[in-house]
C-alpha atoms as a PDB file:
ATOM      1  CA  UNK A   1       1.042 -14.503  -9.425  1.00  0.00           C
ATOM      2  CA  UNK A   2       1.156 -11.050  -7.551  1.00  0.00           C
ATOM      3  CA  UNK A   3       2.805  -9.240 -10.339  1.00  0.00           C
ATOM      4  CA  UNK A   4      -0.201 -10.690 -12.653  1.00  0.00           C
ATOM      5  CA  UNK A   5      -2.874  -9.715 -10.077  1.00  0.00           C
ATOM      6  CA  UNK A   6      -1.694  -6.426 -10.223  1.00  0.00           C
ATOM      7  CA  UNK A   7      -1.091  -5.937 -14.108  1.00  0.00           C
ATOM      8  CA  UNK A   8      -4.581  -7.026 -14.674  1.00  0.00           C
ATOM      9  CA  UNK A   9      -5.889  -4.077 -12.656  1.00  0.00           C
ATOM     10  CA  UNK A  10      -6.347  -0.705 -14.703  1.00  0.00           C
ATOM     11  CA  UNK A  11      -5.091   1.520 -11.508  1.00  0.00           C
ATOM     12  CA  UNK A  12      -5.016   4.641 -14.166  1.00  0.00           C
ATOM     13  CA  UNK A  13      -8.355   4.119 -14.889  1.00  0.00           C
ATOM     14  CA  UNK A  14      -9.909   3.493 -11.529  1.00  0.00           C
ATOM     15  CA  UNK A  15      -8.034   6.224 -10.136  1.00  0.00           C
ATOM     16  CA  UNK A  16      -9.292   9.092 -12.306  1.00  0.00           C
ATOM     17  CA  UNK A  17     -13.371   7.570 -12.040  1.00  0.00           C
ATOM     18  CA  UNK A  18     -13.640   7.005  -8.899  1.00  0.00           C
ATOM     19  CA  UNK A  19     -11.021   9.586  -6.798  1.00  0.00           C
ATOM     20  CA  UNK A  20     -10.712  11.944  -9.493  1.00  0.00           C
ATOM     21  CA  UNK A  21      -8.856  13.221 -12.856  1.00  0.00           C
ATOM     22  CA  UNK A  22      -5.383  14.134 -12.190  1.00  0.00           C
ATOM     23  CA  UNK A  23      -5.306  11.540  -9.017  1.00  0.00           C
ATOM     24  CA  UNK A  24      -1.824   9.756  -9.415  1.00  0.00           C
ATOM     25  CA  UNK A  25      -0.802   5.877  -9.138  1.00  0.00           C
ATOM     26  CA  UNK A  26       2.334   5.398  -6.697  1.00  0.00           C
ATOM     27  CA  UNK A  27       5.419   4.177  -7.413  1.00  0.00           C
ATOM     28  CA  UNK A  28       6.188   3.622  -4.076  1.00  0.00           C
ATOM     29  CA  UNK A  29       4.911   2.994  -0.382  1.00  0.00           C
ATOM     30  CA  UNK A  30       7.586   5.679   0.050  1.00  0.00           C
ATOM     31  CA  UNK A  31       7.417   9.782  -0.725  1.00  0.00           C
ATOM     32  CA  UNK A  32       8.148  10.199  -4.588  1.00  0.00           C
ATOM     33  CA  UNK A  33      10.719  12.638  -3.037  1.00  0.00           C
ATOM     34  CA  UNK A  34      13.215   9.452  -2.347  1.00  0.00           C
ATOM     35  CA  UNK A  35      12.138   7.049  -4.776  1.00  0.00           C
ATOM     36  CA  UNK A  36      14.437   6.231  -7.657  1.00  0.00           C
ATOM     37  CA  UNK A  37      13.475   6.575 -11.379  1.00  0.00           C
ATOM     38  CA  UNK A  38      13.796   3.144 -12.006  1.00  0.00           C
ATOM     39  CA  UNK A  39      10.542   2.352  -9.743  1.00  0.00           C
ATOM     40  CA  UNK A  40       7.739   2.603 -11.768  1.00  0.00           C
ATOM     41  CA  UNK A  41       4.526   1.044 -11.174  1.00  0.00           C
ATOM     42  CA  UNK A  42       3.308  -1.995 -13.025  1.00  0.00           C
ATOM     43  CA  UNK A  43       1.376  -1.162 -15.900  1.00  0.00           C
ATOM     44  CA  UNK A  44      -2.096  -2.517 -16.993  1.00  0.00           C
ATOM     45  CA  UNK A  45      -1.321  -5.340 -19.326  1.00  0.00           C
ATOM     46  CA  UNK A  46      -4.378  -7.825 -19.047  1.00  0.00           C
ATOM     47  CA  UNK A  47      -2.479 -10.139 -21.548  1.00  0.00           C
ATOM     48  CA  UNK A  48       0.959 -10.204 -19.581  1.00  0.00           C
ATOM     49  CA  UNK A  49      -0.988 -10.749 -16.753  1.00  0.00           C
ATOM     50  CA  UNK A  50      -2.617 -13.425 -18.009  1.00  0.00           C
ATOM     51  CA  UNK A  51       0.812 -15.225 -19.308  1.00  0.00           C
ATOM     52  CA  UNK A  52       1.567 -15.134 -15.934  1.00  0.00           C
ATOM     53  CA  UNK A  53      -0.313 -16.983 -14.448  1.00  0.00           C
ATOM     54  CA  UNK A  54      -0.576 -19.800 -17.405  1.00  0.00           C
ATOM     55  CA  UNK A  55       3.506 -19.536 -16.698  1.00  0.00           C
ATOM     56  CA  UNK A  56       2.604 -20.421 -12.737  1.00  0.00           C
ATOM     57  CA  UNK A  57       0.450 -23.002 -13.923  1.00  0.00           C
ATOM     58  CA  UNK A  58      -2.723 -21.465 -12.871  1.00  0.00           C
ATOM     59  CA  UNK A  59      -5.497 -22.499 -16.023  1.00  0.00           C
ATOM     60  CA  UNK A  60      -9.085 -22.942 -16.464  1.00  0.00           C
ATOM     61  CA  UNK A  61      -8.764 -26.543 -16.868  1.00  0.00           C
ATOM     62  CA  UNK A  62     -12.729 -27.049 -16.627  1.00  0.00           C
ATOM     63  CA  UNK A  63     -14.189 -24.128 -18.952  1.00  0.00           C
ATOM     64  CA  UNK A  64     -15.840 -22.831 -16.211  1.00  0.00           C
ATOM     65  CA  UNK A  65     -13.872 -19.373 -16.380  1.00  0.00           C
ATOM     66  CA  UNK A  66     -11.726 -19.449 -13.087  1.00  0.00           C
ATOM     67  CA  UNK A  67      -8.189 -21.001 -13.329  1.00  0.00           C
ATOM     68  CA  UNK A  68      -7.246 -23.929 -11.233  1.00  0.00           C
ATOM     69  CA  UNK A  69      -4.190 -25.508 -10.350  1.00  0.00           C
ATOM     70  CA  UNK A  70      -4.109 -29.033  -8.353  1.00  0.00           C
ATOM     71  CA  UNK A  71      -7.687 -29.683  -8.192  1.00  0.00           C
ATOM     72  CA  UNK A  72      -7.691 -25.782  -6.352  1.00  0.00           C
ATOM     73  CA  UNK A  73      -9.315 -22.716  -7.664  1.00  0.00           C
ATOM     74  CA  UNK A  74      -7.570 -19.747  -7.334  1.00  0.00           C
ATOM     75  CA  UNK A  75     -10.589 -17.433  -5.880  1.00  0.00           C
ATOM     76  CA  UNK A  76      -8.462 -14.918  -3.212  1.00  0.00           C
ATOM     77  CA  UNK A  77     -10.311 -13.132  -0.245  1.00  0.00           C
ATOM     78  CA  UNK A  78     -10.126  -9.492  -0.933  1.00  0.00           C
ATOM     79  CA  UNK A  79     -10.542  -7.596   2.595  1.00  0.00           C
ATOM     80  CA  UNK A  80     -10.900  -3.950   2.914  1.00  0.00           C
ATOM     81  CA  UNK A  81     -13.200  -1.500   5.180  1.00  0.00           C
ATOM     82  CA  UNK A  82     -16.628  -0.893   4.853  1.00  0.00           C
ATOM     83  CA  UNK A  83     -15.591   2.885   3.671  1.00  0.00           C
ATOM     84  CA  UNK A  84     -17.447   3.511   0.414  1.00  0.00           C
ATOM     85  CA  UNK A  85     -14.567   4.287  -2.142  1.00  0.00           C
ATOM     86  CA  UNK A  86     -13.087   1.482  -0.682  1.00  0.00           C
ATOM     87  CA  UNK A  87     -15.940  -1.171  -1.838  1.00  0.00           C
ATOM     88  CA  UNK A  88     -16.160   0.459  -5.149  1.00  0.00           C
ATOM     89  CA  UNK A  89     -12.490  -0.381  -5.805  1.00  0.00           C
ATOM     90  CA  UNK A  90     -13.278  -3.906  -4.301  1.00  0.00           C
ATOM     91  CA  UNK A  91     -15.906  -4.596  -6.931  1.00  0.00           C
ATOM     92  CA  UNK A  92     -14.172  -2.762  -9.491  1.00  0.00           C
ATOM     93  CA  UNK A  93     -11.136  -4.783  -9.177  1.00  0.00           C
ATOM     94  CA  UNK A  94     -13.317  -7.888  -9.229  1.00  0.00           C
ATOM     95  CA  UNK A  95     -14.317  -7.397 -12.874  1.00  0.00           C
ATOM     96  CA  UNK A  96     -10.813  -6.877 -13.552  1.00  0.00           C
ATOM     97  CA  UNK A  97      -9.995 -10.012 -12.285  1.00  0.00           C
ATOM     98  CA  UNK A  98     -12.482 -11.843 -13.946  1.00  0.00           C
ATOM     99  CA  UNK A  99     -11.510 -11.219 -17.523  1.00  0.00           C
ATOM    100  CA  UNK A 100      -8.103 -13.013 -16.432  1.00  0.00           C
ATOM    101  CA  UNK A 101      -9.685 -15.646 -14.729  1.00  0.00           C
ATOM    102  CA  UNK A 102      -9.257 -14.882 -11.124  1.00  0.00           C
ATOM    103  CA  UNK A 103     -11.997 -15.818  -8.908  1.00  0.00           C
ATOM    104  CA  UNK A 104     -12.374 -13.671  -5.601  1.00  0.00           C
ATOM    105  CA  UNK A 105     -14.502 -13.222  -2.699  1.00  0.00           C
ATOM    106  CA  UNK A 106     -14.846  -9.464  -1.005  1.00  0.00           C
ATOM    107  CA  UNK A 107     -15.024  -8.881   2.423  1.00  0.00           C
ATOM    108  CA  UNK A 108     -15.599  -5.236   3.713  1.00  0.00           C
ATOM    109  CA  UNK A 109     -15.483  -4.935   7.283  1.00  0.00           C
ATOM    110  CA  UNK A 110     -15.319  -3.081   9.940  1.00  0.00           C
ATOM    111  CA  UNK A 111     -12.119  -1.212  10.405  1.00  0.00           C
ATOM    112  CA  UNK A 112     -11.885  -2.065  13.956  1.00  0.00           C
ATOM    113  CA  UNK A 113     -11.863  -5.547  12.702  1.00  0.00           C
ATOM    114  CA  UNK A 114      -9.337  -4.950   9.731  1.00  0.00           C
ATOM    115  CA  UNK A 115      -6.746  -2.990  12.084  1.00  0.00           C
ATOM    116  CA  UNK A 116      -7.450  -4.861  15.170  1.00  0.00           C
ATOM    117  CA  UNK A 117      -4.247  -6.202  17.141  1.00  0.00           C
ATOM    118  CA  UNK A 118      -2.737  -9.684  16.423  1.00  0.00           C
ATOM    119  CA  UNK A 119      -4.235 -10.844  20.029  1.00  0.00           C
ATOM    120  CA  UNK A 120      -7.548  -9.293  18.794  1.00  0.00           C
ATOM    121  CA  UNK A 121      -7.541 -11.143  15.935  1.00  0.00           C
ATOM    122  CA  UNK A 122      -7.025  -8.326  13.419  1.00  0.00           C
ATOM    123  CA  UNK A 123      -7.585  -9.592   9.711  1.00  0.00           C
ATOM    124  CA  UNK A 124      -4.395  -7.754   8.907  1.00  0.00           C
ATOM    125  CA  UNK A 125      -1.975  -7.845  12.040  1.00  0.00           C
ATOM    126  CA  UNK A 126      -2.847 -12.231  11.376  1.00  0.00           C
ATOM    127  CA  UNK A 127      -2.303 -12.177   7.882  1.00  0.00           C
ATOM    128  CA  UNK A 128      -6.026 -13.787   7.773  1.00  0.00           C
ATOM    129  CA  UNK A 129      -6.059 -12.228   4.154  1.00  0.00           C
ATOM    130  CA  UNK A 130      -5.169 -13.009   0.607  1.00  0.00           C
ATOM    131  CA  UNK A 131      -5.163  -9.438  -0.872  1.00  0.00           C
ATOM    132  CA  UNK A 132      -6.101  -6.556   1.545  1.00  0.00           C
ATOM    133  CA  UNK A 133      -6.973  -2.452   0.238  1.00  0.00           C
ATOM    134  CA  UNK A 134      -6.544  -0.090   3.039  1.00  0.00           C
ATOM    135  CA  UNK A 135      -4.392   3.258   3.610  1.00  0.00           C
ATOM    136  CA  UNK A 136      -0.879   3.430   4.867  1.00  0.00           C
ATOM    137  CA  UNK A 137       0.706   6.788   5.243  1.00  0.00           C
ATOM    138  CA  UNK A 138       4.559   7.356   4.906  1.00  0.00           C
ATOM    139  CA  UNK A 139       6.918   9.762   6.019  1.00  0.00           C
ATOM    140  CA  UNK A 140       6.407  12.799   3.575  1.00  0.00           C
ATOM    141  CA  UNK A 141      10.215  14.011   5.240  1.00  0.00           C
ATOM    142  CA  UNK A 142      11.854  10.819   6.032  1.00  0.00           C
ATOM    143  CA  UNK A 143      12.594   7.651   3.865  1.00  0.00           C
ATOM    144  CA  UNK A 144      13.321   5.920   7.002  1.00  0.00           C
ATOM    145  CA  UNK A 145      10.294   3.126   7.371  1.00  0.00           C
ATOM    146  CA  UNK A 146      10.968   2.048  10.749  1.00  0.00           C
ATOM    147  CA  UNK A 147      11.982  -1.403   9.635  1.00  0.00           C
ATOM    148  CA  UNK A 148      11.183  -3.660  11.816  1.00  0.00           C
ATOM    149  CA  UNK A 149       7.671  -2.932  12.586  1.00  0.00           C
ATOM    150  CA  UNK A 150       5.398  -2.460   9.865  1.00  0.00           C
ATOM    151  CA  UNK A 151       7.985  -4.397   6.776  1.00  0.00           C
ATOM    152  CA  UNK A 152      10.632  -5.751   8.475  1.00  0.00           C
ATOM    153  CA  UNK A 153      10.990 -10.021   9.434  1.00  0.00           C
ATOM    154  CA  UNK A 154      11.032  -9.354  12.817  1.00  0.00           C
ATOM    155  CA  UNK A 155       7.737  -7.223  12.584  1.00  0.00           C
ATOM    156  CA  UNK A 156       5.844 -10.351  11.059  1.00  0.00           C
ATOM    157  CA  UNK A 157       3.546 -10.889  14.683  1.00  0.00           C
ATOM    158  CA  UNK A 158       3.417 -14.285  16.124  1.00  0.00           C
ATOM    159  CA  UNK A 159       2.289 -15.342  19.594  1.00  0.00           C
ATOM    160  CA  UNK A 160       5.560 -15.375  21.191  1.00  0.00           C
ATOM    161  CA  UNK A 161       5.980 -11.544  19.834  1.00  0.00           C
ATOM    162  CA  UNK A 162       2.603  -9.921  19.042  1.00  0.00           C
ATOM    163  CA  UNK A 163       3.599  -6.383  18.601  1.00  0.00           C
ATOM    164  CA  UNK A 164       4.756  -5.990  14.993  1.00  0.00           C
ATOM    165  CA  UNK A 165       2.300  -4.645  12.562  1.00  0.00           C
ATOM    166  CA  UNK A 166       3.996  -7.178   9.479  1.00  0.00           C
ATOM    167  CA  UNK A 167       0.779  -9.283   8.663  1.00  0.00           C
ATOM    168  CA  UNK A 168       1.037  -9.309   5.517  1.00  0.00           C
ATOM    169  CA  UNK A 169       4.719 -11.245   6.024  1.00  0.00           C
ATOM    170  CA  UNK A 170       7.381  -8.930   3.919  1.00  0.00           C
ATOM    171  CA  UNK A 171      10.538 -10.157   4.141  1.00  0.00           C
ATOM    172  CA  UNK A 172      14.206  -9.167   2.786  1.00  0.00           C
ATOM    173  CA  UNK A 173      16.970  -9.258   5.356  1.00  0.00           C
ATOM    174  CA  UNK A 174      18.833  -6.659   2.782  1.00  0.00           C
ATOM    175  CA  UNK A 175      15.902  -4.565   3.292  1.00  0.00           C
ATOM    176  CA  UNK A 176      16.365  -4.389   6.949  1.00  0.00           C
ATOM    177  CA  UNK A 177      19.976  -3.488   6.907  1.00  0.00           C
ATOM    178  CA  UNK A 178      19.439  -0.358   4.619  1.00  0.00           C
ATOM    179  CA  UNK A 179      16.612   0.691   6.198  1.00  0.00           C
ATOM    180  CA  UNK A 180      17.708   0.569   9.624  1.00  0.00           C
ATOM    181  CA  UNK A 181      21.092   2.724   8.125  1.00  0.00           C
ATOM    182  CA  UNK A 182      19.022   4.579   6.807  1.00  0.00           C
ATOM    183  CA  UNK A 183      17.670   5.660   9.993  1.00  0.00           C
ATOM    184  CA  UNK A 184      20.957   6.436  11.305  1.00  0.00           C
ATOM    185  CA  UNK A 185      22.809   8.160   8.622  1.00  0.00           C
ATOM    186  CA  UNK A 186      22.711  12.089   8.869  1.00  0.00           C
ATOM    187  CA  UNK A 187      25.116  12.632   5.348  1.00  0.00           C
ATOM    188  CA  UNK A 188      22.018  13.602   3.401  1.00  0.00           C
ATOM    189  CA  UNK A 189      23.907  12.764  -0.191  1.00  0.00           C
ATOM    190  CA  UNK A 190      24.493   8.880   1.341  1.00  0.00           C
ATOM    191  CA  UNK A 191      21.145   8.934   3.471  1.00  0.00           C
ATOM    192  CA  UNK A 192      19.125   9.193   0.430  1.00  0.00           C
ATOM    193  CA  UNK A 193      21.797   6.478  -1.482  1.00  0.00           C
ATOM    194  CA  UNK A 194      20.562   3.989   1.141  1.00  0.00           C
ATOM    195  CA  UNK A 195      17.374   4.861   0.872  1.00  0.00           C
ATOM    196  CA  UNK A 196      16.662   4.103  -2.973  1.00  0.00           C
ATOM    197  CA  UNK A 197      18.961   1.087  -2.626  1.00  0.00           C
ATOM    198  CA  UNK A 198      15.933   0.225   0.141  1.00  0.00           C
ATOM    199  CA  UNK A 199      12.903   1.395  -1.917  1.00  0.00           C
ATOM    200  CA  UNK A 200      14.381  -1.132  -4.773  1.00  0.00           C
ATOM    201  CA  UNK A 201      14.809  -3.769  -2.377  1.00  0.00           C
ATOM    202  CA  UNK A 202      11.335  -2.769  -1.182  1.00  0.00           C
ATOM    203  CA  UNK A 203       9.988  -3.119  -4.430  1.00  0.00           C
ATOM    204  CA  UNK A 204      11.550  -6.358  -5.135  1.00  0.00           C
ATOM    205  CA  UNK A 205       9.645  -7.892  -2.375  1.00  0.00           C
ATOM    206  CA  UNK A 206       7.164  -7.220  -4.857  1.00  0.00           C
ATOM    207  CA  UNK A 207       3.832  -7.288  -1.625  1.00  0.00           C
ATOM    208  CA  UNK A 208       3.247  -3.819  -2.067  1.00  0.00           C
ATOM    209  CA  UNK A 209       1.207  -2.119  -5.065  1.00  0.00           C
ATOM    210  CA  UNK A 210      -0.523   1.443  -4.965  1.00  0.00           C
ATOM    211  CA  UNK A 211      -3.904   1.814  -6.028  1.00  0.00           C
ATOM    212  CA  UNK A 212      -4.381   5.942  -5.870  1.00  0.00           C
ATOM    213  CA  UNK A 213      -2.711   8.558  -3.536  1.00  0.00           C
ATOM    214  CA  UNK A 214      -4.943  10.001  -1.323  1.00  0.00           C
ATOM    215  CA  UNK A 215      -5.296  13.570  -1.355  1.00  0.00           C
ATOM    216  CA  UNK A 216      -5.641  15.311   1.884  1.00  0.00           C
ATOM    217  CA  UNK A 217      -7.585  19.520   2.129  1.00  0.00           C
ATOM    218  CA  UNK A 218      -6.951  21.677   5.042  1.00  0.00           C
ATOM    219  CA  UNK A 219      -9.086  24.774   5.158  1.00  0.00           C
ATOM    220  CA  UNK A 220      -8.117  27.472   7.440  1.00  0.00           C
ATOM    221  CA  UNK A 221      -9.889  30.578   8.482  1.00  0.00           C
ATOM    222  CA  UNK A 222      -8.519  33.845   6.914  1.00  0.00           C
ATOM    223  CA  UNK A 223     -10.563  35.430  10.100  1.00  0.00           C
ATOM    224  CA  UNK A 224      -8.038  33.751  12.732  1.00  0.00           C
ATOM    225  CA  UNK A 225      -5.051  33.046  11.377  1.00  0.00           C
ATOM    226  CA  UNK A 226      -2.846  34.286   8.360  1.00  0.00           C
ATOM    227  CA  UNK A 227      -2.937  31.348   6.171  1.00  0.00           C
ATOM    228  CA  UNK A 228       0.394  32.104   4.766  1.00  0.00           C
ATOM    229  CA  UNK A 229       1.968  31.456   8.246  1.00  0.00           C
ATOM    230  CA  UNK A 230      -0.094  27.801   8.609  1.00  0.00           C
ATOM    231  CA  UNK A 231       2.977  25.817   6.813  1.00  0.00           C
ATOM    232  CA  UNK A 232       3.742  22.363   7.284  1.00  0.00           C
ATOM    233  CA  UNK A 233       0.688  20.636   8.144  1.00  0.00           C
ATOM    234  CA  UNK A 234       1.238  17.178   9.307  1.00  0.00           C
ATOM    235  CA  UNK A 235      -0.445  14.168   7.418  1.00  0.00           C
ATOM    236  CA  UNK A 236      -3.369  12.148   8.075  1.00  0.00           C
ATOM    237  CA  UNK A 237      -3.928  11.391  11.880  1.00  0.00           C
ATOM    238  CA  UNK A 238       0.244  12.529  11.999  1.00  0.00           C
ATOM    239  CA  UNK A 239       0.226  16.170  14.053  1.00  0.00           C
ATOM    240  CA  UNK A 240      -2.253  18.366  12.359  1.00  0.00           C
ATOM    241  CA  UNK A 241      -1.051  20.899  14.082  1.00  0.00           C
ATOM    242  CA  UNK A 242       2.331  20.924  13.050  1.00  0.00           C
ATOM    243  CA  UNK A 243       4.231  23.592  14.588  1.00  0.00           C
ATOM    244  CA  UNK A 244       1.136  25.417  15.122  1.00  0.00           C
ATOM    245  CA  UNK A 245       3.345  27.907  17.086  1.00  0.00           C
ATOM    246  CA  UNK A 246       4.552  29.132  14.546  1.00  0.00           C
ATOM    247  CA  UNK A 247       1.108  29.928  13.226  1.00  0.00           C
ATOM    248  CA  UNK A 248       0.517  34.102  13.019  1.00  0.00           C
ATOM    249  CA  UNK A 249      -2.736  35.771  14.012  1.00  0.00           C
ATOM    250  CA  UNK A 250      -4.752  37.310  11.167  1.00  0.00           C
ATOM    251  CA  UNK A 251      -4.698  40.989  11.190  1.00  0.00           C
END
């Protein structure tokens, strides 16, 4: 059923209206430095998608255009922040949806309520969520993920152990082990072996699909610093500043 909710998108498409042309689709939660050729993202197939889900057993059974399967409708709660790009996808992906007979309900809110903690609540950090849109940077240098926290089964928060950020419930034992040797291997020929033996194990947990990568602009003043010198600029909310002091003066 994921693998058809996810072939009956158009991510191409969506990607190149409403980010812009030339915008790429993912292969990977991980940087396409590390990921192995034989990750590719699932293509738009809205007729594979729908065999899918007559395979599961998911059909209209009452003509009224949403599939059902033991007297239950499958309508899934689509989360995401109230960002604007965000709710565009949201209702975009709704249509898409649709046309294979997937019902769904779209909640943007708040991104202190989306990210919140698991003792706050958070949509995500409970797993209070069928299918969730938000942004998750990776290492652009490292293809170590930090298993457990944010993939790993012992990052999946519960009330005896709150702390993980694993809401969404990713599991693969395999995918621990790698990752974690990953982490610890400093042969860079074997480090990145591991690490595309982890991406495919990654991929095979099959929770994981990305809609657009982000693109991120730095502008820096020509008047105060030799741009040529500003190299390395860290990521997102990640540093940046990146070794700012290495930065040069403009003269």
């Amino acid at each position: 059923v994921r693998t058809a909710l996810v072939a009956a998108i158009d991510r191409a498409t969506l990607a190149a209206e409403l980010v812009g042309p030339g915008v790429n689709v993912p292969a990977s939660w991980f940087s396409p430095a590390f990921v192995p050729e034989d990750v590719q993202p699932i293509v738009y197939d809205a007729a594979a998608a729908a065999e899918l889900l007559d395979a599961a057993g998911w059909v209209d059974s009452n003509g009224n255009g949403t599939r059902d399967k033991d007297g239950v409708e499958l309508i899934v709660r689509f989360f995401t922040t109230d960002r604007q790009i965000r709710k565009d996808y949201q209702v975009a992906i709704q249509q898409y949806w649709a046309e294979v007979g997937v019902g769904s309900q779209l909640f943007p809110v708040p991104a202190g309520v989306l990210f919140a903690d698991y003792l706050e609540r958070g949509i995500l950090d409970t797993g209070d969520f069928d299918v969730s849109l938000f942004a998750l940077s990776s290492g652009p240098l490292s293809p170590f993920a930090d298993a457990p926290d944010w993939f790993g089964c012992d990052g999946i928060p519960t009330p005896e152990q709150p702390n993980g950020n694993n809401g969404w419930g990713s599991c693969s034992e395999e995918f621990d082990r790698l990752d974690l040797e990953v982490g610890r291997t400093v042969d860079p020929a074997k480090r990145l072996e591991l690490a595309q033996e982890a991406i495919r194990q990654f991929r095979d947990m099959n929770f994981w699909h990305g809609l657009y990568l982000r693109p991120t602009w730095y502008a820096v003043s020509s008047a105060v610093v030799d741009a040529a010198t500003a190299q390395d600029v860290g990521t997102l909310s990640s540093n940046y500043f990146n070794k700012i002091e290495l930065w040069q003066p403009a003269q």
